[in-house]
Protein backbone atom coordinates (compact mmCIF):
# COMPACT_ATOMS: atom_id res chain seq x y z
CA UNK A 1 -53.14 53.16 7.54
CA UNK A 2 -50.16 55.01 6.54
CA UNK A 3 -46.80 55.23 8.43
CA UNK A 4 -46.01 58.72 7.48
CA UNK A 5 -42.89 58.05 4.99
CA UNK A 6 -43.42 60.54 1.79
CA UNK A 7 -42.84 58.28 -1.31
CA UNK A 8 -42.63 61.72 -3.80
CA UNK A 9 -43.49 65.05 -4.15
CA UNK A 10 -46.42 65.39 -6.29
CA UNK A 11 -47.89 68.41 -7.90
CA UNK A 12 -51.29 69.69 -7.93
CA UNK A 13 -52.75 69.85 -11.67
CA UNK A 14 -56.03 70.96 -11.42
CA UNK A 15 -58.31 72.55 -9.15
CA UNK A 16 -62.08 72.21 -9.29
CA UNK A 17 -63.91 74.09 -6.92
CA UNK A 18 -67.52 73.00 -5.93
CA UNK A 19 -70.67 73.90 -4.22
CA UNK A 20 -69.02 72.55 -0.81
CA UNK A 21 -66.48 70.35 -2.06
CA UNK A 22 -63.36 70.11 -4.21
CA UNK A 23 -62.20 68.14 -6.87
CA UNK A 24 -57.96 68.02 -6.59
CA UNK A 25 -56.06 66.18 -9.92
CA UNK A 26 -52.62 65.10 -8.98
CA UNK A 27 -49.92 63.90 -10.61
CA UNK A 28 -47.49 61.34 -8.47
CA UNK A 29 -45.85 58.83 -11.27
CA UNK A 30 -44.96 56.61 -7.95
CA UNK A 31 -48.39 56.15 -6.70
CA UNK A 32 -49.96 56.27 -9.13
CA UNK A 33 -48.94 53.23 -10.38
CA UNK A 34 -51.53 50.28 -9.64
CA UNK A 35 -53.79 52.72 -8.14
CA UNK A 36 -57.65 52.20 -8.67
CA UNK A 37 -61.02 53.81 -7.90
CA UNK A 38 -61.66 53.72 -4.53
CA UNK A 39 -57.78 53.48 -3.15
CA UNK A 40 -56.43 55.80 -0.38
CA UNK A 41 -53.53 57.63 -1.18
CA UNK A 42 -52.54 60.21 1.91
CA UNK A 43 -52.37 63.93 0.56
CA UNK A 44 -49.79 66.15 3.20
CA UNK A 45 -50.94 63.93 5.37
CA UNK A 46 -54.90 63.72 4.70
CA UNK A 47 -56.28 60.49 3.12
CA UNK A 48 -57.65 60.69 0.32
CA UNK A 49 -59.80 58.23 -2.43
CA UNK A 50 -58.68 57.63 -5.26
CA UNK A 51 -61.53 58.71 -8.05
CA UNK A 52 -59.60 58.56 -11.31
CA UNK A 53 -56.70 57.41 -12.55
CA UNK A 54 -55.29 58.48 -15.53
CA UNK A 55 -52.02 58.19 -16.63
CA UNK A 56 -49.59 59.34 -14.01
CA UNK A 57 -52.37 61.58 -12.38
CA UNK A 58 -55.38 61.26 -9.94
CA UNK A 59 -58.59 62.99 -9.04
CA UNK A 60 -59.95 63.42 -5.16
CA UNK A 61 -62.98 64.75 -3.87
CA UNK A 62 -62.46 66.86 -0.69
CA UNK A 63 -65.58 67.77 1.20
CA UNK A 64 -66.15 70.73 3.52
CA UNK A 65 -65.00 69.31 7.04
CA UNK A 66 -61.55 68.20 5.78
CA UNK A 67 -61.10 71.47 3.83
CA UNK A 68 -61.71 73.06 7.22
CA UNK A 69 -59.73 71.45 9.22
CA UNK A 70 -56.66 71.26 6.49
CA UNK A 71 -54.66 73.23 4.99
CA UNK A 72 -55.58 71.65 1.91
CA UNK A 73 -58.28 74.44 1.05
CA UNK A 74 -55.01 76.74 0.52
CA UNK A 75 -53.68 74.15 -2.41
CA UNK A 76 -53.81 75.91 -5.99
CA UNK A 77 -52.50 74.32 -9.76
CA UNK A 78 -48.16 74.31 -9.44
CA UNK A 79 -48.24 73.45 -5.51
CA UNK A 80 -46.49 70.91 -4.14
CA UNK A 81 -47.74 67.89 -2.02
CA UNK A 82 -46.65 64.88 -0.39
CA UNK A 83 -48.05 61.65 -1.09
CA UNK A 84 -47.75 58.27 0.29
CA UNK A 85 -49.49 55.08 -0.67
CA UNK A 86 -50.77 53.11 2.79
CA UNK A 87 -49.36 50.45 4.18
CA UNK A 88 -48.94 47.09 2.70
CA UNK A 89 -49.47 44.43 5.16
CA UNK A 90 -46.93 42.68 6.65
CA UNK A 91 -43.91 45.74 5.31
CA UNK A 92 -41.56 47.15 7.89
CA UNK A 93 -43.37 50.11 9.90
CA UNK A 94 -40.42 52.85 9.21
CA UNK A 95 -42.44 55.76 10.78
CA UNK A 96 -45.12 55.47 13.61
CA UNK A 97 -48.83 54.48 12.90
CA UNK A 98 -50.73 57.46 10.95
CA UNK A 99 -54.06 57.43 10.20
CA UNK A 100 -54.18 60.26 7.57
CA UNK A 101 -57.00 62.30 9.90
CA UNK A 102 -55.54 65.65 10.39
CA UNK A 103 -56.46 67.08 14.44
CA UNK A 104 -55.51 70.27 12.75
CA UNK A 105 -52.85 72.69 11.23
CA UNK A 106 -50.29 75.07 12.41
CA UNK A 107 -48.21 77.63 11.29
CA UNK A 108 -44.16 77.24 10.96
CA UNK A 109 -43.00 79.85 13.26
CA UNK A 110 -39.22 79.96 12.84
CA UNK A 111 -36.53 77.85 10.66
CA UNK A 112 -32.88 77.80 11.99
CA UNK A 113 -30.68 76.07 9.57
CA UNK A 114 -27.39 74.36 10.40
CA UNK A 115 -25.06 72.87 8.31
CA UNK A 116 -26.61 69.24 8.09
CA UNK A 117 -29.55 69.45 9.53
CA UNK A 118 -32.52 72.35 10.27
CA UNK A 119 -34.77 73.16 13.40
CA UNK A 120 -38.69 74.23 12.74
CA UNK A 121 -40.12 75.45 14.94
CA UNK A 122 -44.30 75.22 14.31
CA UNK A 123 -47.52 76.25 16.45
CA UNK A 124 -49.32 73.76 18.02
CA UNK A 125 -53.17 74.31 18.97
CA UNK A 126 -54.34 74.17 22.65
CA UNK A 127 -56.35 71.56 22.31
CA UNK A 128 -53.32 69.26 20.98
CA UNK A 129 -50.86 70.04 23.02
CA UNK A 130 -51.60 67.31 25.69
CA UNK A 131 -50.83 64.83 22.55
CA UNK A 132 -47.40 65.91 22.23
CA UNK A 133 -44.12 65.19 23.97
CA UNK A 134 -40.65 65.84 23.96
CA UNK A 135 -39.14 62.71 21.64
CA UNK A 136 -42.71 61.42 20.72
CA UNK A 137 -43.75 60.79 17.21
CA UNK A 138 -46.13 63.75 15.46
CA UNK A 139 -46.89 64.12 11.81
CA UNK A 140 -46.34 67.24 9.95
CA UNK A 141 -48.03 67.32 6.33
CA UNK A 142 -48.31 63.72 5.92
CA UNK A 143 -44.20 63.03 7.63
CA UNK A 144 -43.23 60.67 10.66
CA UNK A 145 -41.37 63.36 12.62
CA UNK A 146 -40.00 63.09 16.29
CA UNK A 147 -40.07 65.81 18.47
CA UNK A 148 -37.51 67.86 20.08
CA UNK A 149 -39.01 70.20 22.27
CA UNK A 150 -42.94 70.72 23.03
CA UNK A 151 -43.72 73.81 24.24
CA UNK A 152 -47.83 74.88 25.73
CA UNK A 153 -48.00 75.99 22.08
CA UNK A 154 -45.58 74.93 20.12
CA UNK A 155 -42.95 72.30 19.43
CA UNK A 156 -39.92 71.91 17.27
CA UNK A 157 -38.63 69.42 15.16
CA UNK A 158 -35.17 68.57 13.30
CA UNK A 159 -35.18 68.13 9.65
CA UNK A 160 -32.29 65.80 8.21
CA UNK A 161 -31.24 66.63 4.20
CA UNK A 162 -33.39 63.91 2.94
CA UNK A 163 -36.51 64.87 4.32
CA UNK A 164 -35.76 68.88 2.96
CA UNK A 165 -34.72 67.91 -0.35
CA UNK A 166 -37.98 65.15 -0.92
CA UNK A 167 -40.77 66.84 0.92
CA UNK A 168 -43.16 70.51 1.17
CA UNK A 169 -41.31 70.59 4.42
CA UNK A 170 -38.02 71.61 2.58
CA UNK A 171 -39.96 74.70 0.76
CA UNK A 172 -42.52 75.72 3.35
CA UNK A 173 -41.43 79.17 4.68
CA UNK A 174 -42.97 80.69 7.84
CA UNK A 175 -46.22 82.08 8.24
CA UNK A 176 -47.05 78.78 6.09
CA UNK A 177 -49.71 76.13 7.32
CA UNK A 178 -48.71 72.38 7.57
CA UNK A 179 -51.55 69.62 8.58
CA UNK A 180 -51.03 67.77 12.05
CA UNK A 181 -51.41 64.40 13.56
CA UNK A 182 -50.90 63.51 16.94
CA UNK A 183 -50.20 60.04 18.02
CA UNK A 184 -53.20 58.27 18.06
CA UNK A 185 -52.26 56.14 20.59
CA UNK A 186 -51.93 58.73 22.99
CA UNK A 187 -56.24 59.59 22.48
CA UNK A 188 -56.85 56.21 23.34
CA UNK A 189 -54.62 56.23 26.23
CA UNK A 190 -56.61 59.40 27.59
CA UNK A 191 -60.41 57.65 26.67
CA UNK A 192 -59.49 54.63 28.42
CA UNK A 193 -58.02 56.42 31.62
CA UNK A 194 -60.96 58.86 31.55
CA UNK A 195 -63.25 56.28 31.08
CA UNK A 196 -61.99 54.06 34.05
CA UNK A 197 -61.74 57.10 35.93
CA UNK A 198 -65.68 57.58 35.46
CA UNK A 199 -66.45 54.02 36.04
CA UNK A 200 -64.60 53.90 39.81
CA UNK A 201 -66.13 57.52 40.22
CA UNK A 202 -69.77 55.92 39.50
CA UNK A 203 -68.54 52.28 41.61
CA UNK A 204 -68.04 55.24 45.24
């Protein structure tokens, strides 16, 4: 469980491609530290397990399905990626509850900077959009982000200095794809209304 607060920007350092698979080292000095085989560390938002440590750097295996449905297929050796240790129990929550499963990725359409702050403005696929709303919580490559504005196919979101100057978001251009989350809460909502609804459809 994550809570979609980047602790660094971490760099990829190696690239290993595979018969359906890949094999990502990364280098993150910050969570890094104390990691071991087997931990999760979320990568732009996708978790990830830990299979070596060494040093300041760490190897993941990525199979098929996640490269798929992530942009993390489009990663290459000097790119930049945001990384975030999970949760410790019992620490503040500071961003919303992420689970590091990416629904899917869209494409930054427009950036309108401002003096302190910037609007983004990214694609949202169909089937997602019924996850998102105006002032709900989304997460864009691994970042807690609220909404401003959802549209049938897109949605836009305001960027403060901090999270431009310590995350991809702050170099992403358009035309670039960034890995979503929806609120998870809001697919349970929707199972357990649907659900009821069948049961007091099968009760007539």
């Amino acid at each position: 469980m994550f809570t979609g607060i980047v602790e660094e920007l971490g760099e990829v350092t190696a690239v290993e491609t595979l018969d359906d698979a890949c094999r990502f080292r990364l280098r993150g000095p910050v969570v890094t530290e104390g990691a071991k085989h087997g931990d999760s560390i979320a990568v732009n938002g996708v978790c990830l397990t830990v299979v070596e440590r060494e040093g300041d750097e760490f190897t993941a295996d990525v199979m098929a399905e996640t490269l798929h449905r992530s942009s993390l297929g489009a990663l290459a050796v000097g790119s930049r990626v945001n990384l975030e240790r999970p949760m410790a129990l019992g620490a503040r929550l500071g961003g919303h509850i992420v689970q590091g499963h990416v629904d899917g990725t869209g494409e930054i359409l427009e950036r309108k900077p401002s003096e302190n702050w910037e609007l983004v403005k990214i694609s949202l696929p169909a089937d997602l959009s019924r996850y998102v709303v105006e002032k709900g919580s989304i997460t864009v490559d691994g970042i807690s982000l609220t909404v401003v504005d959802a549209g049938p196919d897109f949605f836009t979101v305001s960027l403060i200095p901090t999270t431009l100057a310590l995350t991809t978001l702050g170099i992403k251009q358009s035309g670039d794809l960034v890995n979503l989350e929806v609120d998870v809460i809001a697919k349970y909502v929707e199972r357990m209304i649907g659900d009821r609804a069948l049961g007091e459809g099968a009760a007539r």
